[in-house]
PDB file of N, CA and C in Angstrom:
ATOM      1  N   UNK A   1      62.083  84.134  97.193  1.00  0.00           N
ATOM      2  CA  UNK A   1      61.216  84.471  96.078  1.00  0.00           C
ATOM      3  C   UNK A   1      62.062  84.511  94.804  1.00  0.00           C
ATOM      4  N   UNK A   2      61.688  83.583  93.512  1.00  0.00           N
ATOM      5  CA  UNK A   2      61.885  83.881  92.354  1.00  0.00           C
ATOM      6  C   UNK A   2      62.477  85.509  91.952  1.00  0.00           C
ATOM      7  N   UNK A   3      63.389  85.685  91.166  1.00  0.00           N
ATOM      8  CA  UNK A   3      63.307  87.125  90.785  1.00  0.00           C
ATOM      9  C   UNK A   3      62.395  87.425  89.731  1.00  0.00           C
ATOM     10  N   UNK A   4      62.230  88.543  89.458  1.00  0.00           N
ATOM     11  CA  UNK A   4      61.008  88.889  88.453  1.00  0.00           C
ATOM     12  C   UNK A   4      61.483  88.094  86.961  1.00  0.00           C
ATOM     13  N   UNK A   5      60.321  87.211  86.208  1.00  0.00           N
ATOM     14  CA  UNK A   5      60.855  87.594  84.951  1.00  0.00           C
ATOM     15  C   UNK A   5      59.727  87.879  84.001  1.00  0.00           C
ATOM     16  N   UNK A   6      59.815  87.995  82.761  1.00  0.00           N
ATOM     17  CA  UNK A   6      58.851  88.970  82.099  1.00  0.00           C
ATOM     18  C   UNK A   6      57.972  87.582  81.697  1.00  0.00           C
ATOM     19  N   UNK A   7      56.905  87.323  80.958  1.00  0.00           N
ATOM     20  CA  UNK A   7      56.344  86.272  80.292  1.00  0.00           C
ATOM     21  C   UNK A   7      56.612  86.783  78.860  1.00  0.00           C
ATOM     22  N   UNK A   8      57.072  86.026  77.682  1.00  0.00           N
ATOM     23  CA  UNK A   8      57.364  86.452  76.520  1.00  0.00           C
ATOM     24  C   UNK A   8      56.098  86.273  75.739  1.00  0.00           C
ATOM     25  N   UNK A   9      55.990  87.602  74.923  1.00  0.00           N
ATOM     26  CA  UNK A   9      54.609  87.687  73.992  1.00  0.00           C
ATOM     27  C   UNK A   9      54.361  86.427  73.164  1.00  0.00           C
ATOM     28  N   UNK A  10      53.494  85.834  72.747  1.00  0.00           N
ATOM     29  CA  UNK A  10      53.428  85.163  72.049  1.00  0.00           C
ATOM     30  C   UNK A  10      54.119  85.185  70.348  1.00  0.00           C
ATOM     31  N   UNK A  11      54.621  86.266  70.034  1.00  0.00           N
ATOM     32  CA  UNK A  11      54.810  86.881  68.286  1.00  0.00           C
ATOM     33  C   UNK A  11      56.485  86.748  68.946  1.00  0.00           C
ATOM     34  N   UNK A  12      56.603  86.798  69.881  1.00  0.00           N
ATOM     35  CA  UNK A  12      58.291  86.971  70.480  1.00  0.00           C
ATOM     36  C   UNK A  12      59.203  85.752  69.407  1.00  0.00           C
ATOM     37  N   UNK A  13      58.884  84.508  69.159  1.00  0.00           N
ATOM     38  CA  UNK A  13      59.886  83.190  68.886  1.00  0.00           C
ATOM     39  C   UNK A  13      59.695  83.794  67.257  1.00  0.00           C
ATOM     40  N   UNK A  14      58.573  84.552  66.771  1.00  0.00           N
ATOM     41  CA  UNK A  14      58.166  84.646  65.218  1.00  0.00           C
ATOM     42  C   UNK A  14      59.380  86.099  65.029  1.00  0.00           C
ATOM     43  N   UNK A  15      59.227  86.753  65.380  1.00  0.00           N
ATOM     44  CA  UNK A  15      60.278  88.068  65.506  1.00  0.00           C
ATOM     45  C   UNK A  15      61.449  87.617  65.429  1.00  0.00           C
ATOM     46  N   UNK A  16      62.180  86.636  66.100  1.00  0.00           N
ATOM     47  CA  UNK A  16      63.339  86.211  66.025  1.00  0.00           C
ATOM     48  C   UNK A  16      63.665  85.650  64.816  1.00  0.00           C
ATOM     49  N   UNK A  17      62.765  85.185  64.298  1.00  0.00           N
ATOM     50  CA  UNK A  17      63.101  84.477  63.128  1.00  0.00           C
ATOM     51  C   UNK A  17      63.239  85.450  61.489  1.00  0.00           C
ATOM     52  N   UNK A  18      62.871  86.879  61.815  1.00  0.00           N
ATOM     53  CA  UNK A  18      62.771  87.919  60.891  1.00  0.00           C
ATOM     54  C   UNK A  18      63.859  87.748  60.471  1.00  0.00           C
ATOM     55  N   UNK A  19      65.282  87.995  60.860  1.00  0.00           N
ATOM     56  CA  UNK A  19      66.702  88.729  60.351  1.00  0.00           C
ATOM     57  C   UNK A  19      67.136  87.397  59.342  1.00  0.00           C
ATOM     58  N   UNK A  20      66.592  85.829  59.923  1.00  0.00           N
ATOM     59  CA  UNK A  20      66.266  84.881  59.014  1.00  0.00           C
ATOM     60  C   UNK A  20      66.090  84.579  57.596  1.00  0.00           C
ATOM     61  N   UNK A  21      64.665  85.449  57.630  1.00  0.00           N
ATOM     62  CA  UNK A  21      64.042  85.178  56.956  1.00  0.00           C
ATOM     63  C   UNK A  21      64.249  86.403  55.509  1.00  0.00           C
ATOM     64  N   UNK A  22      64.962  87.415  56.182  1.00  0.00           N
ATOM     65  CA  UNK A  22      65.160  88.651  55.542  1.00  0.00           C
ATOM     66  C   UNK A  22      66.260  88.024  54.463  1.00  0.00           C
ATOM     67  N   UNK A  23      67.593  87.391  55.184  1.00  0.00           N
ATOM     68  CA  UNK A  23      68.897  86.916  54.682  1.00  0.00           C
ATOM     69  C   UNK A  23      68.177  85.724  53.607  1.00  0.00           C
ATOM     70  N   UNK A  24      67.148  85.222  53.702  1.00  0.00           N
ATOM     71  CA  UNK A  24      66.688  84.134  52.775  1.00  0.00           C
ATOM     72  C   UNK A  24      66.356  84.897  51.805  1.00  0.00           C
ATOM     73  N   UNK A  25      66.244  86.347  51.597  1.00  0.00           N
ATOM     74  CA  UNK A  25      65.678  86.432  50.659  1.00  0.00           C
ATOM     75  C   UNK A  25      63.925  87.057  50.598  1.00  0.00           C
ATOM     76  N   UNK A  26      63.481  87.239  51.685  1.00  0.00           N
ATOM     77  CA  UNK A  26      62.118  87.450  51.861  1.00  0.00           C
ATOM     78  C   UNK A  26      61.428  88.591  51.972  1.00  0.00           C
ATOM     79  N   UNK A  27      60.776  89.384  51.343  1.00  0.00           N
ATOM     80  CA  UNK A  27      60.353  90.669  51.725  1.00  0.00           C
ATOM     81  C   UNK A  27      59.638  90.615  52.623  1.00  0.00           C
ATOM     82  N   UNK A  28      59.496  92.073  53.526  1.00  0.00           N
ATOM     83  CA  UNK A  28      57.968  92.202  54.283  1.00  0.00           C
ATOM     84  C   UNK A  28      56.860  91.764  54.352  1.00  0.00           C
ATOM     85  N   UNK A  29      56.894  91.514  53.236  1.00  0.00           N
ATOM     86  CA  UNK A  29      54.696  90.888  52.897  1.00  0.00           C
ATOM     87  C   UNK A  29      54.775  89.469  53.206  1.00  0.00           C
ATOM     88  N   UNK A  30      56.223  88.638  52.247  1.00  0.00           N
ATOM     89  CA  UNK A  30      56.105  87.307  52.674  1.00  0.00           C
ATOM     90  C   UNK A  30      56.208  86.948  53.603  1.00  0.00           C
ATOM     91  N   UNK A  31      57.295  87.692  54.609  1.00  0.00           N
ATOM     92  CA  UNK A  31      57.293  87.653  56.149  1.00  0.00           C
ATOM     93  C   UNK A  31      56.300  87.414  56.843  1.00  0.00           C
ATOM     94  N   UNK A  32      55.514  88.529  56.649  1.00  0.00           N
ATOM     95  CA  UNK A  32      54.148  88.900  56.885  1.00  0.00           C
ATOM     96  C   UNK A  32      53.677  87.446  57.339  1.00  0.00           C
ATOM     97  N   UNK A  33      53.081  87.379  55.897  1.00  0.00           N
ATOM     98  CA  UNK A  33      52.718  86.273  55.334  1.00  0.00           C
ATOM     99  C   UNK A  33      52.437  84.687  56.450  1.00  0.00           C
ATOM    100  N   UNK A  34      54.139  84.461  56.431  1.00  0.00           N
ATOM    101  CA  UNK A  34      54.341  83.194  56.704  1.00  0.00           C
ATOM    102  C   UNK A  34      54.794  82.991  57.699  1.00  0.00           C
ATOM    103  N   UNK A  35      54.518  84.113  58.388  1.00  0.00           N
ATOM    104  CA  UNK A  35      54.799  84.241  60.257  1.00  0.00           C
ATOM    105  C   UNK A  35      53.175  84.639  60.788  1.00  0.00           C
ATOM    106  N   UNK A  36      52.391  84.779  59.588  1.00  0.00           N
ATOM    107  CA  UNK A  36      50.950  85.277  60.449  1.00  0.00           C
ATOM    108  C   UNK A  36      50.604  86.518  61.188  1.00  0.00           C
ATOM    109  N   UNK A  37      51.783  87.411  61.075  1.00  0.00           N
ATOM    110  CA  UNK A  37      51.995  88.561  61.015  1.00  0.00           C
ATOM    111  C   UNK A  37      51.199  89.764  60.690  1.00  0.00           C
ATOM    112  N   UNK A  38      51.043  90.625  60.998  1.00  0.00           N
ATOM    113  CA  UNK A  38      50.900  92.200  60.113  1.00  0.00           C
ATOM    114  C   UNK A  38      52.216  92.810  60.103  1.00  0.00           C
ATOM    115  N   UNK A  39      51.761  92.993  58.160  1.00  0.00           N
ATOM    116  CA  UNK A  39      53.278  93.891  57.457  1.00  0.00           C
ATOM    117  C   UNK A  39      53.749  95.140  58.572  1.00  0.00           C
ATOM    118  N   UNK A  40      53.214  95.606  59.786  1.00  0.00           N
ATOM    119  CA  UNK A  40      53.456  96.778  59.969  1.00  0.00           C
ATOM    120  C   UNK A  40      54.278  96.446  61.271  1.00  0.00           C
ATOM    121  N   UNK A  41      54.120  95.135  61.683  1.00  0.00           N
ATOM    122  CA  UNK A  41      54.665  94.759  62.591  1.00  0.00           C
ATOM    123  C   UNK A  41      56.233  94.183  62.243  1.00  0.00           C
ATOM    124  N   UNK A  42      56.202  93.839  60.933  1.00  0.00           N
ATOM    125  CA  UNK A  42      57.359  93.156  60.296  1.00  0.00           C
ATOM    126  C   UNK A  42      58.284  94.363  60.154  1.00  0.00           C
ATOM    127  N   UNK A  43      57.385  95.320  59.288  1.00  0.00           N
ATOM    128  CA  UNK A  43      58.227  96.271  59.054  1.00  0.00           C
ATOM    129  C   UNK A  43      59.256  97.431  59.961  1.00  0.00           C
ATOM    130  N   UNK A  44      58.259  97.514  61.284  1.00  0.00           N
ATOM    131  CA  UNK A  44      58.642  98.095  62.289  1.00  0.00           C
ATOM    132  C   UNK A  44      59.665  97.548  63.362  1.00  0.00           C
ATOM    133  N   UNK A  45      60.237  96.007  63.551  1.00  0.00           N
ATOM    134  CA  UNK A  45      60.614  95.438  63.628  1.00  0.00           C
ATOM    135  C   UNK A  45      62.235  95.637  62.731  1.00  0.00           C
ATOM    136  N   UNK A  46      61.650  95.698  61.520  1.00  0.00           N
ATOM    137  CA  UNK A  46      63.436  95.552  60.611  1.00  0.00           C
ATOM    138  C   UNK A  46      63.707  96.686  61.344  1.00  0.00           C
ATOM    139  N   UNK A  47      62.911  97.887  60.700  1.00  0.00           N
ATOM    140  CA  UNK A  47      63.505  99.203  61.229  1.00  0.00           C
ATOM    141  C   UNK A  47      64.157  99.580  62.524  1.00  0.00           C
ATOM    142  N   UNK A  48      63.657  99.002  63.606  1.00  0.00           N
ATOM    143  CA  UNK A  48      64.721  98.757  64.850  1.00  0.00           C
ATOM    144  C   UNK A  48      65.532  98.033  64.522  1.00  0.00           C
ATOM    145  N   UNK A  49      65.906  96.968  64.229  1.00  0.00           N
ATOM    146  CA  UNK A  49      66.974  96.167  63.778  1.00  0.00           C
ATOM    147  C   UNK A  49      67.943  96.648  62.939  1.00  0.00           C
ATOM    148  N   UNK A  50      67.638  97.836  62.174  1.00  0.00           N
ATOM    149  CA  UNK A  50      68.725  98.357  61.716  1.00  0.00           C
ATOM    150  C   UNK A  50      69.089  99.499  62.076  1.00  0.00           C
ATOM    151  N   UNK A  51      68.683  99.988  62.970  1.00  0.00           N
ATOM    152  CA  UNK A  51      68.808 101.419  63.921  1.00  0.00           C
ATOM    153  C   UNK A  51      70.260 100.741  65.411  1.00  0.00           C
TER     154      UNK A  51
END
């Protein structure tokens, strides 16, 4: 048997691309924005990332 693995969320490949998009220059909203996002998801996101 296969070992377990997880199925990755769909927003998973868009998340990765945050720390990206941050270094470009981009606030939260545009993030938001241009990942299709909600700001609260963007935002909550940095905030682990810098914890």
């Amino acid at each position: 048997m296969p070992p377990y693995r997880t199925i990755p969320s769909p927003e998973e490949p868009k998340l990765e691309t945050i720390p990206l998009l941050v270094r470009w220059g981009l606030n939260e909203e545009q993030i938001a924005r241009e990942l299709n996002l909600r700001v609260e998801i963007v935002r909550q996101f940095i905030t682990n990332q810098n914890n």
